[in-house]
Protein backbone atom coordinates (compact mmCIF):
# COMPACT_ATOMS: atom_id res chain seq x y z
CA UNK A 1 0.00 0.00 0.00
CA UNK A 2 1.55 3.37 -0.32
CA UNK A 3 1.27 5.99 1.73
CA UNK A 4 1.69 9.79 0.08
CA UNK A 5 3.37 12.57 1.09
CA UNK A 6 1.59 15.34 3.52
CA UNK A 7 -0.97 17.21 1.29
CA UNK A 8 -1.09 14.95 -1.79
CA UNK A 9 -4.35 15.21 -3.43
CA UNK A 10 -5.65 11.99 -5.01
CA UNK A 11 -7.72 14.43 -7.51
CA UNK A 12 -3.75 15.55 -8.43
CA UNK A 13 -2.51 12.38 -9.04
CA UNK A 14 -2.97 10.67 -12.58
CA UNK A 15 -4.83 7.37 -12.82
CA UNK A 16 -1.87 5.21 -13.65
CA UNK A 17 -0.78 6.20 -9.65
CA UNK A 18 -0.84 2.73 -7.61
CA UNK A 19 -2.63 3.39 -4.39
CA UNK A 20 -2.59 -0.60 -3.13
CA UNK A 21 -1.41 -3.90 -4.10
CA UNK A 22 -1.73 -7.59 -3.14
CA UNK A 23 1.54 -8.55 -1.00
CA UNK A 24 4.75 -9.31 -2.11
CA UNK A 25 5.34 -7.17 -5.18
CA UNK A 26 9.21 -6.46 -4.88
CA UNK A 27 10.95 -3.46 -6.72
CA UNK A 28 11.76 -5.94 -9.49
CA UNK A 29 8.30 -5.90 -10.31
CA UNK A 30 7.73 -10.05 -9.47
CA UNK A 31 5.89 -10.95 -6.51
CA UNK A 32 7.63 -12.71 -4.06
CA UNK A 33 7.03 -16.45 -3.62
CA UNK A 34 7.87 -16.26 0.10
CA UNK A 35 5.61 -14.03 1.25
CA UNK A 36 3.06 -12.89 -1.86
CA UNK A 37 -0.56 -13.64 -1.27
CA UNK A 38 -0.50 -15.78 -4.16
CA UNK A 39 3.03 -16.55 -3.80
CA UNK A 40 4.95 -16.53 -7.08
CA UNK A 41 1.73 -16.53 -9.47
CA UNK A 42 1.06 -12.84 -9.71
CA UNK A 43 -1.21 -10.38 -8.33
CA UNK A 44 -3.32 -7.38 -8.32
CA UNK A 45 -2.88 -3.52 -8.21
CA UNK A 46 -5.34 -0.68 -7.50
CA UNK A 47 -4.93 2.55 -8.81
CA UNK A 48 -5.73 5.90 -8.34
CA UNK A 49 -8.30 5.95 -11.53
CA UNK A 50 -10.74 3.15 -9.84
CA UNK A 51 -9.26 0.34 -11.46
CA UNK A 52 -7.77 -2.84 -10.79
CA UNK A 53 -5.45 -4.86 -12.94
CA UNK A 54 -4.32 -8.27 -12.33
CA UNK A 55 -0.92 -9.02 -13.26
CA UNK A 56 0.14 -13.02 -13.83
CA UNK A 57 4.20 -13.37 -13.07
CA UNK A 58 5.04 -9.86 -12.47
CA UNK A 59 4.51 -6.37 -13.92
CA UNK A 60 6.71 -6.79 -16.64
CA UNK A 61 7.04 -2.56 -17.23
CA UNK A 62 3.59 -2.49 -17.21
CA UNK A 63 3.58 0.51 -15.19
CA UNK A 64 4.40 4.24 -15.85
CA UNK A 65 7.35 6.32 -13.49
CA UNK A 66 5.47 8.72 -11.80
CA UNK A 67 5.71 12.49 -13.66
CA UNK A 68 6.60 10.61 -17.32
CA UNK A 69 5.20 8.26 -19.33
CA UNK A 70 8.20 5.83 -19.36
CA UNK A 71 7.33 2.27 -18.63
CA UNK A 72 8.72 0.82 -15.32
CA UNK A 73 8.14 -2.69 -13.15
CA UNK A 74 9.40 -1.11 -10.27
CA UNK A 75 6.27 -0.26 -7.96
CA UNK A 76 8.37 2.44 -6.36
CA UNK A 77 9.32 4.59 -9.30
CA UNK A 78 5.36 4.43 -10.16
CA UNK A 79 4.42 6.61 -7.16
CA UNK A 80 5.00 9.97 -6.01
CA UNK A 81 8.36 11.21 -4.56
CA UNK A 82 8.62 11.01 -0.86
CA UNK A 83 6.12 8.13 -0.87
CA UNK A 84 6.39 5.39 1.32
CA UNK A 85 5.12 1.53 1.28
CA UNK A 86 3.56 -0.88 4.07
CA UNK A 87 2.95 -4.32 3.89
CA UNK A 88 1.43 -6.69 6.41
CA UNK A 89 3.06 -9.34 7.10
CA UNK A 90 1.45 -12.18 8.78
CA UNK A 91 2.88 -13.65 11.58
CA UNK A 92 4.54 -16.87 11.78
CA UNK A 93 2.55 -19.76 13.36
């Protein structure tokens, strides 16, 4: 999930903007088998426009760097600067 800087607008943001994500999508744009809710297979990203696109394997520079319209797989590069990211992490039975 990302969280936005102080005073970010969603209404500023373009619809391409990822606001959440299933777990496990690294910066390489592949979902981690470890800990991704679907492990390895894939999963699914919200964005700021109201949709959601699933995403079998990985992103694959399916997504646009935030400010251009370059293609990137890196979830990071899609969002604003000064964003952050959460993820929960379930605990370990």
């Amino acid at each position: 999930m990302a969280i936005f800087p102080p005073g970010t607008k969603l209404d500023d943001l373009h619809d391409s903007t990822p606001l959440a994500w299933t777990r496990g999508l690294q910066s390489n744009g592949k979902w981690s088998k470890a800990i991704g809710t679907y492990g390895d297979w894939g999963g699914f990203v919200y964005f700021v426009g109201n949709n959601v696109e699933k995403y079998e394997g990985g992103i694959k520079g399916r997504l646009v760097k935030f400010g251009t319209n370059e293609p990137t797989s890196n979830i990071l590069e899609a969002l604003p600067p000064g964003s952050r990211t959460i993820e929960f992490t379930p605990p370990k039975k």
